[in-house]
N, C-alpha and C. Protein backbone atom coordinates (compact mmCIF):
# COMPACT_ATOMS: atom_id res chain seq x y z
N UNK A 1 16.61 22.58 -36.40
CA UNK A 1 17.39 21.44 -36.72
C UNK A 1 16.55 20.19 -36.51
N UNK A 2 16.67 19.38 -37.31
CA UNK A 2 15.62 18.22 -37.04
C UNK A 2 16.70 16.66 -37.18
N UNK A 3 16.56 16.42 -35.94
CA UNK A 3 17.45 15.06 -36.15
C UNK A 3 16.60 13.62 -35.57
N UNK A 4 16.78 12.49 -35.80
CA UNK A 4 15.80 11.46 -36.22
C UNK A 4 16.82 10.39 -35.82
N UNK A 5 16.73 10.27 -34.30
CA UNK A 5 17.51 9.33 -33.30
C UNK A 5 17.23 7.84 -33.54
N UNK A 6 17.55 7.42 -33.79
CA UNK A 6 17.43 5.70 -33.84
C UNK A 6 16.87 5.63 -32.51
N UNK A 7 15.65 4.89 -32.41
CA UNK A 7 15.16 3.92 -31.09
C UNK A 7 15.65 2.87 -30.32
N UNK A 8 16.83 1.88 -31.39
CA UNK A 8 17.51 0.84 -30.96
C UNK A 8 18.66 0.91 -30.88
N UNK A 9 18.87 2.07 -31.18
CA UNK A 9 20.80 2.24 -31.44
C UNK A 9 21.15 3.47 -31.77
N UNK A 10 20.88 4.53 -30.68
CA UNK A 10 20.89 5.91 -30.42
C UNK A 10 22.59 6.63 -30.71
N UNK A 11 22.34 7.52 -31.58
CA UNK A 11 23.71 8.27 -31.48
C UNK A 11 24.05 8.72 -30.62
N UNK A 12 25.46 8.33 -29.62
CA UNK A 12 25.45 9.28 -28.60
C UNK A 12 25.88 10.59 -28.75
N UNK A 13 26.14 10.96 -30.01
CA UNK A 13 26.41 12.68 -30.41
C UNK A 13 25.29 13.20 -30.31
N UNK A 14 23.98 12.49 -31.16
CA UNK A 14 22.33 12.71 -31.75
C UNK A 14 21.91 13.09 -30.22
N UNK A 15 22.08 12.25 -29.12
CA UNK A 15 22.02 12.60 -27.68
C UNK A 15 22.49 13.93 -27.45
N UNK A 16 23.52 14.07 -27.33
CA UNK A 16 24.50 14.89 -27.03
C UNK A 16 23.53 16.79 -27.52
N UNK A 17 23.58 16.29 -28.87
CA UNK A 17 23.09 17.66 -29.60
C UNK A 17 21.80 17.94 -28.84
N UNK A 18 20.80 17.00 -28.88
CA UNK A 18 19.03 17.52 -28.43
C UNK A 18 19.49 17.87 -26.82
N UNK A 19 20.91 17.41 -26.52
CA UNK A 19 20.27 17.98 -24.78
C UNK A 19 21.13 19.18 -24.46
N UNK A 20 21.98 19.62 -25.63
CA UNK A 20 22.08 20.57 -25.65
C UNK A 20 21.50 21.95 -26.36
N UNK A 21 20.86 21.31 -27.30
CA UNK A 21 19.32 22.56 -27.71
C UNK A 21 18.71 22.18 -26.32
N UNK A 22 18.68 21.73 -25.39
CA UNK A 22 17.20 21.59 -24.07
C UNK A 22 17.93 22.38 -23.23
N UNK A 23 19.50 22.43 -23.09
CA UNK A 23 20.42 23.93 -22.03
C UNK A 23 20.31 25.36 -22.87
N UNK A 24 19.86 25.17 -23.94
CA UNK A 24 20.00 26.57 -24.58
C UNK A 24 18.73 26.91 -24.66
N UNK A 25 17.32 26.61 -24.32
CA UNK A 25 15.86 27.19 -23.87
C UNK A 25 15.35 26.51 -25.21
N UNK A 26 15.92 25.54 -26.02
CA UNK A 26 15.21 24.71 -27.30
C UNK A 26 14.48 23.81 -26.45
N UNK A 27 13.11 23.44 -27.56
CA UNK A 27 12.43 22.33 -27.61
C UNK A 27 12.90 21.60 -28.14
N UNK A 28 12.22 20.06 -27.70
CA UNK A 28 12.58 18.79 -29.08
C UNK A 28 11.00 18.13 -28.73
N UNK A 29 10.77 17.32 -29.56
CA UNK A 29 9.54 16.66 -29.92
C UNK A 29 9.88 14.84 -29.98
N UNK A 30 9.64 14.09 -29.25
CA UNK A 30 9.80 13.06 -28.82
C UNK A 30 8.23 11.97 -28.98
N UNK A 31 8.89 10.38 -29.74
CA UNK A 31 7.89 9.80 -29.40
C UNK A 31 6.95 9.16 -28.26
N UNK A 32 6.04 9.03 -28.09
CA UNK A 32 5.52 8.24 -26.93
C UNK A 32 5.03 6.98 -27.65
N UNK A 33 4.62 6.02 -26.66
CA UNK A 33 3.48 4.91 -26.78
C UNK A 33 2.40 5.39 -27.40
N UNK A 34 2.00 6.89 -27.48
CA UNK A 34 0.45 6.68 -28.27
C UNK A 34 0.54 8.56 -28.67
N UNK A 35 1.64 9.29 -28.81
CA UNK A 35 1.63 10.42 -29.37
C UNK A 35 2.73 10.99 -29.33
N UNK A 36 3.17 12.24 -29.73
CA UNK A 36 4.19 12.77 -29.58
C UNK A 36 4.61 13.33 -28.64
N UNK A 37 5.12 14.14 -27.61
CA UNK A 37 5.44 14.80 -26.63
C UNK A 37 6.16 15.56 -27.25
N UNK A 38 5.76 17.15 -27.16
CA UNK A 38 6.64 18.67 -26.74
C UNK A 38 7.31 18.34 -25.69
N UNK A 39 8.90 18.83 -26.12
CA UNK A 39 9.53 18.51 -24.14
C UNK A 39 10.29 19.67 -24.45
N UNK A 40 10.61 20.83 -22.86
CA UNK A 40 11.31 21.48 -22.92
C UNK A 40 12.09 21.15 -21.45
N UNK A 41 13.11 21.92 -21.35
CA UNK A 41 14.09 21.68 -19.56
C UNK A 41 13.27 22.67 -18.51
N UNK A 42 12.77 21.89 -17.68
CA UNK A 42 11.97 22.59 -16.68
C UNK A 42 12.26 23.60 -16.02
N UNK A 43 13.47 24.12 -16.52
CA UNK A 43 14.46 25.02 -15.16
C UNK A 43 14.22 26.18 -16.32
N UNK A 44 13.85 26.09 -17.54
CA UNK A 44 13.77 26.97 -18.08
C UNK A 44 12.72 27.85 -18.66
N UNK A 45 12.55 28.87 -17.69
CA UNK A 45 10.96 29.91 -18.41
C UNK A 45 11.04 30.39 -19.56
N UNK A 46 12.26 30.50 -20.36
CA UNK A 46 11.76 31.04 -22.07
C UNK A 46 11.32 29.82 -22.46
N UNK A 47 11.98 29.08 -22.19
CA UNK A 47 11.33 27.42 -23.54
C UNK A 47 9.99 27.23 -22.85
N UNK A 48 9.88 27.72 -21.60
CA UNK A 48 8.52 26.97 -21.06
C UNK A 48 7.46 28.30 -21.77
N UNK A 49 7.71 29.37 -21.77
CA UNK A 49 6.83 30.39 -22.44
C UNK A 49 6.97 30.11 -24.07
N UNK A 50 7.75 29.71 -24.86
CA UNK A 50 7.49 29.12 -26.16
C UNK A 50 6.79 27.67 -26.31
N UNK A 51 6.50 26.75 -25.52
CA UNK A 51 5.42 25.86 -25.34
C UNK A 51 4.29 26.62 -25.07
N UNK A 52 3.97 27.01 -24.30
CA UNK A 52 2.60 27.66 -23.95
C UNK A 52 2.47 28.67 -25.26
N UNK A 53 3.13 29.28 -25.76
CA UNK A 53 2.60 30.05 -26.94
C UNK A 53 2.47 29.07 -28.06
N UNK A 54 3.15 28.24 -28.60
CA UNK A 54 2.73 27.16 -29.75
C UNK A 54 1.71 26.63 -29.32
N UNK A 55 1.18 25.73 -28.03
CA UNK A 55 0.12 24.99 -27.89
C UNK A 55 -0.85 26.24 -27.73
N UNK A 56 -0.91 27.52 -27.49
CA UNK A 56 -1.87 28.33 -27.56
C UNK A 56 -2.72 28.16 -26.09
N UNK A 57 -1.92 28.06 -25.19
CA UNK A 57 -2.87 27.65 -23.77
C UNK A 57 -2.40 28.56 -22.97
N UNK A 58 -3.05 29.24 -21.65
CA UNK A 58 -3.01 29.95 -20.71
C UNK A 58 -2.22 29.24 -19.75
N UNK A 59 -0.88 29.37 -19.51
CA UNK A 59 -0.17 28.94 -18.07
C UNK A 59 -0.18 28.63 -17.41
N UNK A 60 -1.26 29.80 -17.01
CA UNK A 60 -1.90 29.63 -15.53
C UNK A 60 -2.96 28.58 -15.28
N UNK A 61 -3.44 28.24 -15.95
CA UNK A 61 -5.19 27.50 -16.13
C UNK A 61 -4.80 25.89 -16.70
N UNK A 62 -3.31 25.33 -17.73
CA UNK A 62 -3.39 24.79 -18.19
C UNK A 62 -2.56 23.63 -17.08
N UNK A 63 -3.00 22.13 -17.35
CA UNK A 63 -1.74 21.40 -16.56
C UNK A 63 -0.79 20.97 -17.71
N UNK A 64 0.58 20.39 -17.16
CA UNK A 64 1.51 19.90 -18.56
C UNK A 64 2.33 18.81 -17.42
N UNK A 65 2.40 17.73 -18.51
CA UNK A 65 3.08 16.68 -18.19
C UNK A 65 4.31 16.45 -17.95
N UNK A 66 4.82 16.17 -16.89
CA UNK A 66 6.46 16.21 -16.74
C UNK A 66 7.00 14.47 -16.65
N UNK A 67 8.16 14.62 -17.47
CA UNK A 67 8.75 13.45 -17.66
C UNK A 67 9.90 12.95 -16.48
N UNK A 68 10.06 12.01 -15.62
CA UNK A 68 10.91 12.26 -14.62
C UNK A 68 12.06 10.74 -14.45
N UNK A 69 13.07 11.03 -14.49
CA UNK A 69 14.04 9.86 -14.64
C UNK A 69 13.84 8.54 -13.87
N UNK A 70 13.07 8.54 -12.38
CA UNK A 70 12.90 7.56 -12.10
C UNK A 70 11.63 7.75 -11.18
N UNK A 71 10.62 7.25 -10.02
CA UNK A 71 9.65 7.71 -9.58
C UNK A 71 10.10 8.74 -8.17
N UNK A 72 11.69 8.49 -7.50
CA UNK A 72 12.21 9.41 -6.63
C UNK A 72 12.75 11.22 -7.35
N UNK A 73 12.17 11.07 -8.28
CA UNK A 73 12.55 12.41 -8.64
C UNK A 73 10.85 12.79 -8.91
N UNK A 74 10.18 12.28 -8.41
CA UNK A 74 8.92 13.04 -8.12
C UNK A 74 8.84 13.59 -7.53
N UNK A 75 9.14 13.53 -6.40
CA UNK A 75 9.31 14.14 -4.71
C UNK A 75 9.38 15.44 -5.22
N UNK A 76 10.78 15.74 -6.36
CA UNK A 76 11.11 17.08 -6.71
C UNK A 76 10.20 17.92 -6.98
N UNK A 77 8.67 17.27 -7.56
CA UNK A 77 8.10 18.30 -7.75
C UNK A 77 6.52 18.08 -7.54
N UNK A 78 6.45 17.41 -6.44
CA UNK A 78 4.90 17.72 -5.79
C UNK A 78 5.46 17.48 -4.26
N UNK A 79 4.69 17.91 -3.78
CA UNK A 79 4.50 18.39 -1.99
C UNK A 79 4.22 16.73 -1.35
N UNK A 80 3.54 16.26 -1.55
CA UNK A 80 3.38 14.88 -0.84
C UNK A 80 2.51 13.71 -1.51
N UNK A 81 3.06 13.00 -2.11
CA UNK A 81 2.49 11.71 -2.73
C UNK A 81 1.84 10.49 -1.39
N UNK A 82 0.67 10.18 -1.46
CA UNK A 82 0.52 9.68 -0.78
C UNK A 82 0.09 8.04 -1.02
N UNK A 83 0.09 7.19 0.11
CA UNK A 83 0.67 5.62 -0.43
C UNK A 83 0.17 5.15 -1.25
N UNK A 84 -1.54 5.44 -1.21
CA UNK A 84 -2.21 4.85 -2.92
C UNK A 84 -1.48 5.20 -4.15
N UNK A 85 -1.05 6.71 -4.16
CA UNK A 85 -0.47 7.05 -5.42
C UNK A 85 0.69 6.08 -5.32
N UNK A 86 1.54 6.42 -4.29
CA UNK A 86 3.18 5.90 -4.48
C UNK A 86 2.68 4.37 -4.95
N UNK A 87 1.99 3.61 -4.08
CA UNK A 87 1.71 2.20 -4.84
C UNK A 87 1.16 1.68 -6.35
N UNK A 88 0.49 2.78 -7.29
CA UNK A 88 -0.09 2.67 -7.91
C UNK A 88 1.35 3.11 -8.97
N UNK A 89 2.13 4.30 -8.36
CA UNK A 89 3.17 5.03 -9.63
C UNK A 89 4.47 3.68 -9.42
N UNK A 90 4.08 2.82 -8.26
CA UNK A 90 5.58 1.95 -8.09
C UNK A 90 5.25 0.60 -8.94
N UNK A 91 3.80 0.29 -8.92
CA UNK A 91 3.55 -0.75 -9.51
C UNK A 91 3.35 -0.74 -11.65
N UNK A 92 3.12 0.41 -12.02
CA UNK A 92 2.79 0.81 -13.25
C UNK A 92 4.24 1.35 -13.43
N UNK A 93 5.32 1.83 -13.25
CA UNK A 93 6.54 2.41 -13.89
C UNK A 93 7.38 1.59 -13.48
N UNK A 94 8.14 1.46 -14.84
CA UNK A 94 8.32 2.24 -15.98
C UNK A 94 7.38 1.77 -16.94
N UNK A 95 6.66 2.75 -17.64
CA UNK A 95 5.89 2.53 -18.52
C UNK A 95 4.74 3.17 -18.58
N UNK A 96 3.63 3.34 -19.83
CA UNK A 96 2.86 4.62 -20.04
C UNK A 96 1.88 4.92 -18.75
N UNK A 97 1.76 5.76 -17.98
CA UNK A 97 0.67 5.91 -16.98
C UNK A 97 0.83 7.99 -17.32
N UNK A 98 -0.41 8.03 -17.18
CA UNK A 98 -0.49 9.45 -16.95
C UNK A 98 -1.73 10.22 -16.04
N UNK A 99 -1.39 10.77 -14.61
CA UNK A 99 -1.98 11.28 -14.13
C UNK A 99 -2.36 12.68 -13.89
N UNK A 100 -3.50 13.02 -13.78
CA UNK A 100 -3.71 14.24 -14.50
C UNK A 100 -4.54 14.72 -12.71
């Protein structure tokens, strides 16, 4: 299904639908500042094993970018940020930074 969300004036059904293909193990493909983003729901290992088979990368070996609602839902998923980072992710977000 391919649907094509307005940037300034979002359907909230058009919402509605992509985040419910993201509870049922679907992808959606989203713009960024400077490319597209694959996004699947993190809680889910089939959609996360159909990313890794389209991009053609090893799991284990590869890193992948996670998108997170605000910088306290980082916590959720690394062990300990420490103050350079936290100062550097508090002063740059919201907005493009990507650490690898």
């Amino acid at each position: 299904m391919l649907l094509q969300i307005h940037p300034d004036n979002p359907n909230p059904r058009e919402i509605a639908m992509a985040v419910e293909a993201l509870k049922k193990n679907g992808l959606i493909i989203y713009p960024t500042d400077t490319v597209y983003g694959l996004a699947w729901d993190i809680n889910s290992p089939k959609a996360f094993d159909r990313i890794v088979k389209i991009k053609g990368k090893n799991a284990l070996k590869e890193n992948f970018s996670i998108v997170c609602s605000d910088i306290s839902q980082v916590s959720q998923f690394t062990l300990h940020i420490n103050n350079p980072t936290f100062k550097l992710l508090k002063h740059n977000l919201p907005g493009p930074l990507h650490l690898s």
